[in-house]
C-alpha atoms as a PDB file:
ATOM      1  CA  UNK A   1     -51.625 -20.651  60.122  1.00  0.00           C
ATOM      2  CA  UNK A   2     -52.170 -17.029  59.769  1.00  0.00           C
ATOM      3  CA  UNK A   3     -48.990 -15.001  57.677  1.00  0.00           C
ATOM      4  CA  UNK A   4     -47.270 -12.359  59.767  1.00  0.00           C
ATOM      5  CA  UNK A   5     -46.330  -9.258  58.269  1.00  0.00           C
ATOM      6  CA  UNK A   6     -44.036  -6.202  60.242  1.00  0.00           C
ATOM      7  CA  UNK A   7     -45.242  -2.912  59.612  1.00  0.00           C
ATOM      8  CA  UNK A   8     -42.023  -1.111  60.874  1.00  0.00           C
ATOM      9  CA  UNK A   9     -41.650   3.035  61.125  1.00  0.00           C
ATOM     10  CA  UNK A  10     -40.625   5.294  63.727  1.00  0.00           C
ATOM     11  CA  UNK A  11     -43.907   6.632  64.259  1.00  0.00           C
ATOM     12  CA  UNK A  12     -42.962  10.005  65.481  1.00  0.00           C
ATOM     13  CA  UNK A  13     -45.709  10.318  65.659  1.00  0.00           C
ATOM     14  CA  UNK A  14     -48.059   8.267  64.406  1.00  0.00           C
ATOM     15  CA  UNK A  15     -50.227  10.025  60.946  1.00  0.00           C
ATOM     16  CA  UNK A  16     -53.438   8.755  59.899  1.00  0.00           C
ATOM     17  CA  UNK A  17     -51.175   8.169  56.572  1.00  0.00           C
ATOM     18  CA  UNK A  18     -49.555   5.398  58.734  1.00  0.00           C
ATOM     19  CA  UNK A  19     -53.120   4.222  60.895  1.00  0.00           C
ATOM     20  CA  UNK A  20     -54.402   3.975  57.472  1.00  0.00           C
ATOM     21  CA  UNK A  21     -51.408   1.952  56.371  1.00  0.00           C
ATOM     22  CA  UNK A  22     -51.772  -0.289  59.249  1.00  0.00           C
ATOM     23  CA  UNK A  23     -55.595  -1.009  58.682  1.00  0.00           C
ATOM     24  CA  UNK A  24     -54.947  -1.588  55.361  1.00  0.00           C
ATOM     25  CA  UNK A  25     -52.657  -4.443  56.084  1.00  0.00           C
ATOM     26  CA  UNK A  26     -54.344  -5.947  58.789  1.00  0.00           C
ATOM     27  CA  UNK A  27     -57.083  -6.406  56.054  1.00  0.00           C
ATOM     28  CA  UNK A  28     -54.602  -8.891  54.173  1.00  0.00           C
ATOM     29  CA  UNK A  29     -53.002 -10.194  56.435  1.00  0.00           C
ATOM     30  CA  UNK A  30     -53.817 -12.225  59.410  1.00  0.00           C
ATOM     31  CA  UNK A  31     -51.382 -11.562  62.073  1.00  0.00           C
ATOM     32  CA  UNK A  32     -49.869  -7.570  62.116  1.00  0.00           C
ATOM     33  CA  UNK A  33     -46.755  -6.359  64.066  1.00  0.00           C
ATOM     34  CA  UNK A  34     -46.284  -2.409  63.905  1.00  0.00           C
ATOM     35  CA  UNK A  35     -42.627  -2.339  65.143  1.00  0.00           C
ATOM     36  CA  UNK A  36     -41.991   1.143  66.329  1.00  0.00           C
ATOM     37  CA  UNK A  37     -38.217   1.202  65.540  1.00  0.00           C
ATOM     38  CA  UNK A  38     -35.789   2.706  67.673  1.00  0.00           C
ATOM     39  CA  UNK A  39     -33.499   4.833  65.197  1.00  0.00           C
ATOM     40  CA  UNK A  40     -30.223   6.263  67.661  1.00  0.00           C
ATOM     41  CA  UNK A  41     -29.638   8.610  64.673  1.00  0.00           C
ATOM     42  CA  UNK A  42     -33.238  10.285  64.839  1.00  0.00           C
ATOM     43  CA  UNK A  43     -33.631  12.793  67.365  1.00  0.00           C
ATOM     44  CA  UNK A  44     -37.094  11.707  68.532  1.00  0.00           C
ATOM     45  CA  UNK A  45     -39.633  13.781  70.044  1.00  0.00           C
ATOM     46  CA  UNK A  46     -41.526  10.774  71.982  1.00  0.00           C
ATOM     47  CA  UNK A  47     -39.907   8.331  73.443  1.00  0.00           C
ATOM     48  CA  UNK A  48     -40.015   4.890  72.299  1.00  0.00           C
ATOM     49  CA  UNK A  49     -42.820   3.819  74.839  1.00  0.00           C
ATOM     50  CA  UNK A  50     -44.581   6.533  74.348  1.00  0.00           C
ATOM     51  CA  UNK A  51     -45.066   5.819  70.549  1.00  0.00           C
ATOM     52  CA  UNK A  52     -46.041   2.145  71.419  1.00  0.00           C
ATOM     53  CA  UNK A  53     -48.817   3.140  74.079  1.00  0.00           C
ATOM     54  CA  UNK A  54     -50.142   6.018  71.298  1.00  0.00           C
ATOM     55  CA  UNK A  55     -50.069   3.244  68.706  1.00  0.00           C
ATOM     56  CA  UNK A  56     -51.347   0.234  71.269  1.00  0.00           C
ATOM     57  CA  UNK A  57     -54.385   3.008  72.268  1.00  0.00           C
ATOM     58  CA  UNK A  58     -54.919   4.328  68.885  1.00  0.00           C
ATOM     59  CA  UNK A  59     -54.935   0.212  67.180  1.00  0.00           C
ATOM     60  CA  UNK A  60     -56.525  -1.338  70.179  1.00  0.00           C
ATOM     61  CA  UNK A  61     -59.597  -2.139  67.838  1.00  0.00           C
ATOM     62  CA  UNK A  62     -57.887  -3.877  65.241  1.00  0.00           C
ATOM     63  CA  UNK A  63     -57.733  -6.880  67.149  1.00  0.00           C
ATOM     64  CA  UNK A  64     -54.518  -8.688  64.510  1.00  0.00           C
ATOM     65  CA  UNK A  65     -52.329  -5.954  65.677  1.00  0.00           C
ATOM     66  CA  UNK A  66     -49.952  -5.808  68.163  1.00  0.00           C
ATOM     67  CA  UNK A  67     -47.495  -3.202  68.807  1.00  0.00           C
ATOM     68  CA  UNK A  68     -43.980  -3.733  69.628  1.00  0.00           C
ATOM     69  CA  UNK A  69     -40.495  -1.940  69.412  1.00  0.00           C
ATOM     70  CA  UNK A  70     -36.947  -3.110  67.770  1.00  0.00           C
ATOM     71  CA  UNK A  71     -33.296  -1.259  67.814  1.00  0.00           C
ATOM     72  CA  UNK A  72     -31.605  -4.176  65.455  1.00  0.00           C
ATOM     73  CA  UNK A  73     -32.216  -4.686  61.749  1.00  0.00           C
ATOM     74  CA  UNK A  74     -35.521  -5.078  60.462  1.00  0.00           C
ATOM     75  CA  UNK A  75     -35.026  -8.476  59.099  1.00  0.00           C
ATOM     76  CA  UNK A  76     -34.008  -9.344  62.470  1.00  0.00           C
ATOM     77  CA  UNK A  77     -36.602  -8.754  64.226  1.00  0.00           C
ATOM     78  CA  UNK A  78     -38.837 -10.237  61.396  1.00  0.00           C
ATOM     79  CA  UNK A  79     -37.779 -13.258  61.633  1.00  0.00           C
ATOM     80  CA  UNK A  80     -37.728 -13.270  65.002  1.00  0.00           C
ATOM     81  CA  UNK A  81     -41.740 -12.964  64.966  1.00  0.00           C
ATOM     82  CA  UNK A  82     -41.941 -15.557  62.301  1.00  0.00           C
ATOM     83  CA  UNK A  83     -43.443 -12.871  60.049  1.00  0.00           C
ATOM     84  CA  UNK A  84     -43.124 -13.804  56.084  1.00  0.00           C
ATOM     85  CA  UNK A  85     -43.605  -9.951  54.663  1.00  0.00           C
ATOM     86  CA  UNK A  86     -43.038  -5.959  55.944  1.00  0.00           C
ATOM     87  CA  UNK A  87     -45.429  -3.694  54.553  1.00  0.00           C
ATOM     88  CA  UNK A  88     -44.888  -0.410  53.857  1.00  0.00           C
ATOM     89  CA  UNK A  89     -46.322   2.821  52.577  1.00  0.00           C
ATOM     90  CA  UNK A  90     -45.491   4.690  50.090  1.00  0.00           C
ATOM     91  CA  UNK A  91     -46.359   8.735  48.867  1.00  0.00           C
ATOM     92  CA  UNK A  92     -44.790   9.414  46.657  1.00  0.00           C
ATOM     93  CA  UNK A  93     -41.578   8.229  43.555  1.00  0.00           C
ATOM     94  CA  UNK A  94     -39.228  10.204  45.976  1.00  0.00           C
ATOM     95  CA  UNK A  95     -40.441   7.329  48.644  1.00  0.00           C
ATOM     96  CA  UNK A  96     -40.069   4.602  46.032  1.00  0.00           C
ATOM     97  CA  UNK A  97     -35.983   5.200  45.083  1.00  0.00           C
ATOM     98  CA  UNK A  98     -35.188   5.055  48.967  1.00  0.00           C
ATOM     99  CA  UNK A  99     -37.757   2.204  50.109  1.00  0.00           C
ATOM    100  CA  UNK A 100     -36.383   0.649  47.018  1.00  0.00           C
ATOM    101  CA  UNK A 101     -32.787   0.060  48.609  1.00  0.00           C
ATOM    102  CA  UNK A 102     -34.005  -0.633  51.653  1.00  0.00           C
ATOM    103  CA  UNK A 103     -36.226  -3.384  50.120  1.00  0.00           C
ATOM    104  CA  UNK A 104     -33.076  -4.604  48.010  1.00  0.00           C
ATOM    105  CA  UNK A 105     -30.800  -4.847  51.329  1.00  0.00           C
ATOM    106  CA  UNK A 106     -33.433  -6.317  53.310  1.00  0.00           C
ATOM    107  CA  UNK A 107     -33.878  -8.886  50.485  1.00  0.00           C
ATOM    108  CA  UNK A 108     -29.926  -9.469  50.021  1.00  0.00           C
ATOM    109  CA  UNK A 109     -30.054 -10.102  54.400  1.00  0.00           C
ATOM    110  CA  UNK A 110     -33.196 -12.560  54.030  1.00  0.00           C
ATOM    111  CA  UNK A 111     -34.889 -13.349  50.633  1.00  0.00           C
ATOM    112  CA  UNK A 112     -37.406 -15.517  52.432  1.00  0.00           C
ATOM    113  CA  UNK A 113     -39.094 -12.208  53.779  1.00  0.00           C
ATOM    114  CA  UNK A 114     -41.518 -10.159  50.922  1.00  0.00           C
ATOM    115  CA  UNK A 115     -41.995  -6.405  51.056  1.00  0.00           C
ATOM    116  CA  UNK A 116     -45.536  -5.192  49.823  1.00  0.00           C
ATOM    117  CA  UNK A 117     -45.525  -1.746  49.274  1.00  0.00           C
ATOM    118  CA  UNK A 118     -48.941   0.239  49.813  1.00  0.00           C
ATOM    119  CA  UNK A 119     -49.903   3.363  47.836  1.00  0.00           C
ATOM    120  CA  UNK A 120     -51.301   5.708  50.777  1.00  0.00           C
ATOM    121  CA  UNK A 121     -54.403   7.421  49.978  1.00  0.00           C
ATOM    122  CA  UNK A 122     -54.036  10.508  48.043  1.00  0.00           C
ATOM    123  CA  UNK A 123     -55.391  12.485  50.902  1.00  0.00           C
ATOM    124  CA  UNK A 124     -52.287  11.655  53.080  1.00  0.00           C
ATOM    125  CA  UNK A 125     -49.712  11.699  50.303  1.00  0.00           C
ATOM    126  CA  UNK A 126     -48.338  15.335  51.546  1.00  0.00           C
ATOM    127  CA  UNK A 127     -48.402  13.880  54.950  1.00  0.00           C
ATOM    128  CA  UNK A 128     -45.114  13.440  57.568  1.00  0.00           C
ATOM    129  CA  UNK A 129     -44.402  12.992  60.809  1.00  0.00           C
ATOM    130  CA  UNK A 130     -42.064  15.918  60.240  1.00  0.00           C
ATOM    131  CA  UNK A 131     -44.741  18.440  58.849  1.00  0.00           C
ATOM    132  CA  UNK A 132     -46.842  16.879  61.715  1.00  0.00           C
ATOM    133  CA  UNK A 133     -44.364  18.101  64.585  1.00  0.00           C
ATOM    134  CA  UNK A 134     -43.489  21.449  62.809  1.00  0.00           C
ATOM    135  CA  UNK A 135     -47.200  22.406  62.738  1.00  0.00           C
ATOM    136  CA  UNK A 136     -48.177  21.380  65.849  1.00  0.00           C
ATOM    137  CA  UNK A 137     -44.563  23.279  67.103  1.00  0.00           C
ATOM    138  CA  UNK A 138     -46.178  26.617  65.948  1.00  0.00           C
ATOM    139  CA  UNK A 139     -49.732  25.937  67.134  1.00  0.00           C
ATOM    140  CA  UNK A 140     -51.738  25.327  63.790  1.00  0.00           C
ATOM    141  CA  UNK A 141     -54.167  22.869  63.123  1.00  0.00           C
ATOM    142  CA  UNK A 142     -53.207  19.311  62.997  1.00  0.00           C
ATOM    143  CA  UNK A 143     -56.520  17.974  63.414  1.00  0.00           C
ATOM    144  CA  UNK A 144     -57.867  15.028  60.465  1.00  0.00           C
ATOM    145  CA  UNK A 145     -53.860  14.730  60.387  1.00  0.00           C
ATOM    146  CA  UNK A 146     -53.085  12.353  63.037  1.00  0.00           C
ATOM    147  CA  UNK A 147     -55.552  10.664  65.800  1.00  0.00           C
ATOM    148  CA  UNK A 148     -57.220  12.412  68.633  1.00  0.00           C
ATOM    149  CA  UNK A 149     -55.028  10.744  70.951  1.00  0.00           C
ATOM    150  CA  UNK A 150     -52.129  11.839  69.193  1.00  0.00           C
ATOM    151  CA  UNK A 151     -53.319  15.131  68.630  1.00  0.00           C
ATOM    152  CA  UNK A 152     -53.466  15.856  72.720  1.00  0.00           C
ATOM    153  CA  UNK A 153     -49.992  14.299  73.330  1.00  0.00           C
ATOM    154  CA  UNK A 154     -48.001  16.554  70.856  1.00  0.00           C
ATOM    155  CA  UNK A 155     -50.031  19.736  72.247  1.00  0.00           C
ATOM    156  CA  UNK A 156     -48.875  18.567  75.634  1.00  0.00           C
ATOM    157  CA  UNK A 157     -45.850  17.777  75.002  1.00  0.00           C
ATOM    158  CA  UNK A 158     -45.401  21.444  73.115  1.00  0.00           C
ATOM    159  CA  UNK A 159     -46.993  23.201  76.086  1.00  0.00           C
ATOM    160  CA  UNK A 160     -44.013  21.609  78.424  1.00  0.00           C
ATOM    161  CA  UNK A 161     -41.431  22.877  75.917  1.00  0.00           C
END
C-alpha cells in the first residue's frame, strides 16, 4: 500500500515554486493529492475549477497525482483520502513561524497525520502567487515563473479585465 500525502495551497495560480513542490513529493511518495483549497476569505482571481484544470493540465505527466479541491479543514479532507502526511513548501523563516502553527493545529486536530516541510529551490524562494498576479497585472514578464499554460490564462484573463 502506497502512503498518501495532500499537497494543499490555493494555487492562485499555480508557480513553478509549487510544480516543483509537487514533483518533489510525488518522488517520495506514492500516491499525491494537490488539494486546491477553497479559501472564502481570499479574493481569488481563478476560480476554483479553473485552478484544478491548470493544475490537472500542467501535472497530467506525473501519473501519482491527482488534483482535487476542499472548502473544510485540511485534516478533514486528509483523512478523508486516507492520506498519512501534507507536504508543504517552504521559502523562507517568515514561511516557517506561520506554517509552524498551522502544522501545530493541524497536529492538535489529528496527530496521526505528518507534515514534511520542503525547502523550495533557491531559484523560486522570492516567488508568490501574489508577485505572480501583480506582474502579469502590469504586463511584465512572467515567463520561467509559472507554466506555459498558466502563463496564457493570466494574460487572458488580464486582457478581459
Amino acid at each position: 500500500m502506497s502512503k498518501i500525502a495532500v499537497v494543499p495551497g490555493s494555487f492562485d495560480p499555480l508557480t513553478n515554486g509549487h510544480l516543483d513542490i509537487i514533483k518533489r513529493a510525488a518522488r517520495v511518495f506514492g500516491d499525491v493529492r494537490v488539494a486546491v483549497m477553497n479559501n472564502s476569505s481570499k479574493n481569488s482571481l481563478f476560480t476554483v475549477e479553473e485552478r484544478m484544470a491548470l493544475i490537472v493540465e500542467v501535472t497530467s505527466v506525473i501519473p501519482n497525482v491527482k488534483v482535487e479541491s476542499s472548502s473544510g479543514l485540511l485534516v478533514d479532507y486528509a483523512k478523508s483520502v486516507g492520506a498519512s502526511a501534507i507536504v508543504r513548501g517552504l521559502r523562507a523563516v517568515s514561511d516557517f513561524e506561520y506554517e509552524m502553527q498551522i502544522t501545530s493545529m493541524n497536529r492538535f486536530l489529528d496527530e496521526s497525520i505528518e507534515t514534511f516541510f520542503i525547502m523550495t529551490n533557491n531559484q523560486y524562494s522570492f516567488l508568490s502567487s501574489s508577485i505572480v498576479k501583480e506582474v502579469a497585472k502590469y504586463g511584465g514578464e512572467i515567463s520561467g515563473l509559472v507554466p506555459m499554460q498558466v502563463e496564457e490564462a493570466l494574460k487572458k484573463k488580464y486582457q478581459t479585465r
